[in-house]
C-alpha atoms as a PDB file:
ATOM      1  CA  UNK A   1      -8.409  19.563  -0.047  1.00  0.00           C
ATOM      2  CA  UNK A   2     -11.283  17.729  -2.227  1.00  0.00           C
ATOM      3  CA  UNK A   3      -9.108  14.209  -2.116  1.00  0.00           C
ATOM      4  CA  UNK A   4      -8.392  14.573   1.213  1.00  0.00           C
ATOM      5  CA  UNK A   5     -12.931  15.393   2.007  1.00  0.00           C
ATOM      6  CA  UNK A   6     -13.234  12.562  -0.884  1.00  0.00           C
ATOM      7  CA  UNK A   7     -10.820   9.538   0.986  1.00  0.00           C
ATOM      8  CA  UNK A   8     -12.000  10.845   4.262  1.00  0.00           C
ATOM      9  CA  UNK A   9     -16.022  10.026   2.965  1.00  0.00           C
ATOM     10  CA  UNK A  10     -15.106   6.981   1.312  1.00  0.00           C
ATOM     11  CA  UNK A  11     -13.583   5.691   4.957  1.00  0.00           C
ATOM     12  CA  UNK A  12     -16.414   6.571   6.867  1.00  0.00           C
ATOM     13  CA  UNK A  13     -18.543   4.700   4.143  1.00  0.00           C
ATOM     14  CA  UNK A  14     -16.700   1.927   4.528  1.00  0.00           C
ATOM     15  CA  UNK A  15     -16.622   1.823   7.933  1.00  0.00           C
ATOM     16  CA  UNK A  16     -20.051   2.289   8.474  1.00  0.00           C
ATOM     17  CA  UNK A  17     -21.175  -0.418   6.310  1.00  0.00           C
ATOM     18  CA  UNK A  18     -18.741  -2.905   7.098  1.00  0.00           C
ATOM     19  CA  UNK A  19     -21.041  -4.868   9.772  1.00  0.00           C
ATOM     20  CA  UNK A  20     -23.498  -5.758   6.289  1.00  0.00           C
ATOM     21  CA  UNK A  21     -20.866  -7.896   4.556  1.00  0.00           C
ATOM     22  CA  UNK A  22     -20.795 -10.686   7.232  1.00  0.00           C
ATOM     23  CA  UNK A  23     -24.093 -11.641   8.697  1.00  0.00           C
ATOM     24  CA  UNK A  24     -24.000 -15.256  10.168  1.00  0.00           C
ATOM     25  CA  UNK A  25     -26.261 -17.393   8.047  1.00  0.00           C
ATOM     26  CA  UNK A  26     -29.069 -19.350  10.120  1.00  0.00           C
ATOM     27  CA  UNK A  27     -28.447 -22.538  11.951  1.00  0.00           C
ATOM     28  CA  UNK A  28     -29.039 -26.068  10.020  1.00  0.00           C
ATOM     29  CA  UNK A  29     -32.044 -27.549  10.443  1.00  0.00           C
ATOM     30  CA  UNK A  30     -31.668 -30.847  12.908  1.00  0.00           C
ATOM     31  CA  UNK A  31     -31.754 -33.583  11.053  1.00  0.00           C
ATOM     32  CA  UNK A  32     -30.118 -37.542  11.925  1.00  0.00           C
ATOM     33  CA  UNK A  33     -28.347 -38.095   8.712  1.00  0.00           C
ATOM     34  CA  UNK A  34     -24.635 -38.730   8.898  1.00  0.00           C
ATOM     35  CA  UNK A  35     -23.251 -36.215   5.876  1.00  0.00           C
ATOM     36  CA  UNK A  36     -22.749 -32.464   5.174  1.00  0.00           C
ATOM     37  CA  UNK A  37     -25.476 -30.168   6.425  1.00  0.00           C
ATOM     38  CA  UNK A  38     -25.658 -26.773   4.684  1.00  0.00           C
ATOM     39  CA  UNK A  39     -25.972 -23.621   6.518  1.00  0.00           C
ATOM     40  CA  UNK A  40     -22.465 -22.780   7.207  1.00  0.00           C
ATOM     41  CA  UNK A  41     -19.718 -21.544   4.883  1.00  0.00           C
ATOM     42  CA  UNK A  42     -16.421 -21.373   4.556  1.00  0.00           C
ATOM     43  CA  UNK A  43     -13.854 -19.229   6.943  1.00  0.00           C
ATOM     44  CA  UNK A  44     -12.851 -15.974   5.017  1.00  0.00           C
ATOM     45  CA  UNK A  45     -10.530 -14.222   7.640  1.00  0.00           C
ATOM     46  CA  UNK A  46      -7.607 -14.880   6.604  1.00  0.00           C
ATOM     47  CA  UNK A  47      -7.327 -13.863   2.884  1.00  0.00           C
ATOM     48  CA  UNK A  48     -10.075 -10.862   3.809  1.00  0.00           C
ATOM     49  CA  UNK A  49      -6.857  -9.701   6.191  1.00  0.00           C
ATOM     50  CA  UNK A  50      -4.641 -10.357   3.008  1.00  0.00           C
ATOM     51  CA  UNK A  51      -6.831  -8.644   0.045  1.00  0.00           C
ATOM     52  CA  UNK A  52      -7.306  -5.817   2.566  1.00  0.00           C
ATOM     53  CA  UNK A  53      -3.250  -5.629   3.376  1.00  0.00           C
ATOM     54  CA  UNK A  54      -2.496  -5.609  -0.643  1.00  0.00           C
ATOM     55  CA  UNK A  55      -4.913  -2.869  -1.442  1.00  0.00           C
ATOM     56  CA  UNK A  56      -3.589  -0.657   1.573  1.00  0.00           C
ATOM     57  CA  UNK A  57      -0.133  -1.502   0.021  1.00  0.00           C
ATOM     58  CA  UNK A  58      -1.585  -0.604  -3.315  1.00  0.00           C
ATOM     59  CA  UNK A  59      -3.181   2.606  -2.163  1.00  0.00           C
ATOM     60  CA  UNK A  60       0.298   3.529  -0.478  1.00  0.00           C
ATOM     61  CA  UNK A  61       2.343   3.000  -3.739  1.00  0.00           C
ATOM     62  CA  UNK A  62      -0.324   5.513  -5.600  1.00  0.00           C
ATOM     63  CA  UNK A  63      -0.363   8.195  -3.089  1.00  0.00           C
ATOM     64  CA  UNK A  64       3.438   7.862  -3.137  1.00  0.00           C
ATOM     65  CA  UNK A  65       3.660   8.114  -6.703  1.00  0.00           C
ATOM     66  CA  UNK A  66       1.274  10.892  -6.787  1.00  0.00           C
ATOM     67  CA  UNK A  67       3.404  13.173  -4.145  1.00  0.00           C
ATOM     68  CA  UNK A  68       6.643  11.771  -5.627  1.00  0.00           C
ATOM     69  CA  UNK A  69       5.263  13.226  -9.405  1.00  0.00           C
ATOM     70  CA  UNK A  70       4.153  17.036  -7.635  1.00  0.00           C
END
C-alpha cells in the first residue's frame, strides 16, 4: 500500500508541475540585420516523447521484476 500512495504522489507531482518546464521564451527584439536572432530554441518534442517512452519502459521492466521476484 505505501508504493502504491508513494507512485500515486509522485504522478500527481509530476503532473502538476509539468506546465513549468516549457515556458515560451520572449519574442526577439526587431532588428534589420540579416543573421540569427536569439530568442528561440531548439524543438524538444520529439526525443522528450522518446526519454519519456524509455523510462515508462524502464519503470515497467522494474515493477515486473519486482512482482516476478514476490
Amino acid at each position: 500500500m505505501k508504493k502504491i500512495l508513494l507512485i500515486t504522489l509522485l504522478i500527481v507531482a509530476s503532473v502538476t508541475t509539468i506546465n513549468l518546464f516549457a515556458q515560451d521564451p520572449p519574442p526577439p527584439p526587431a532588428h534589420s540585420s540579416t543573421g540569427n536572432q536569439p530568442g528561440r530554441g531548439a524543438p524538444i518534442g520529439g526525443g522528450l516523447f522518446i526519454l519519456l517512452g524509455l523510462g515508462a519502459a524502464y519503470g515497467g521492466k522494474k515493477i515486473y521484476d519486482i512482482k516476478k521476484a514476490e
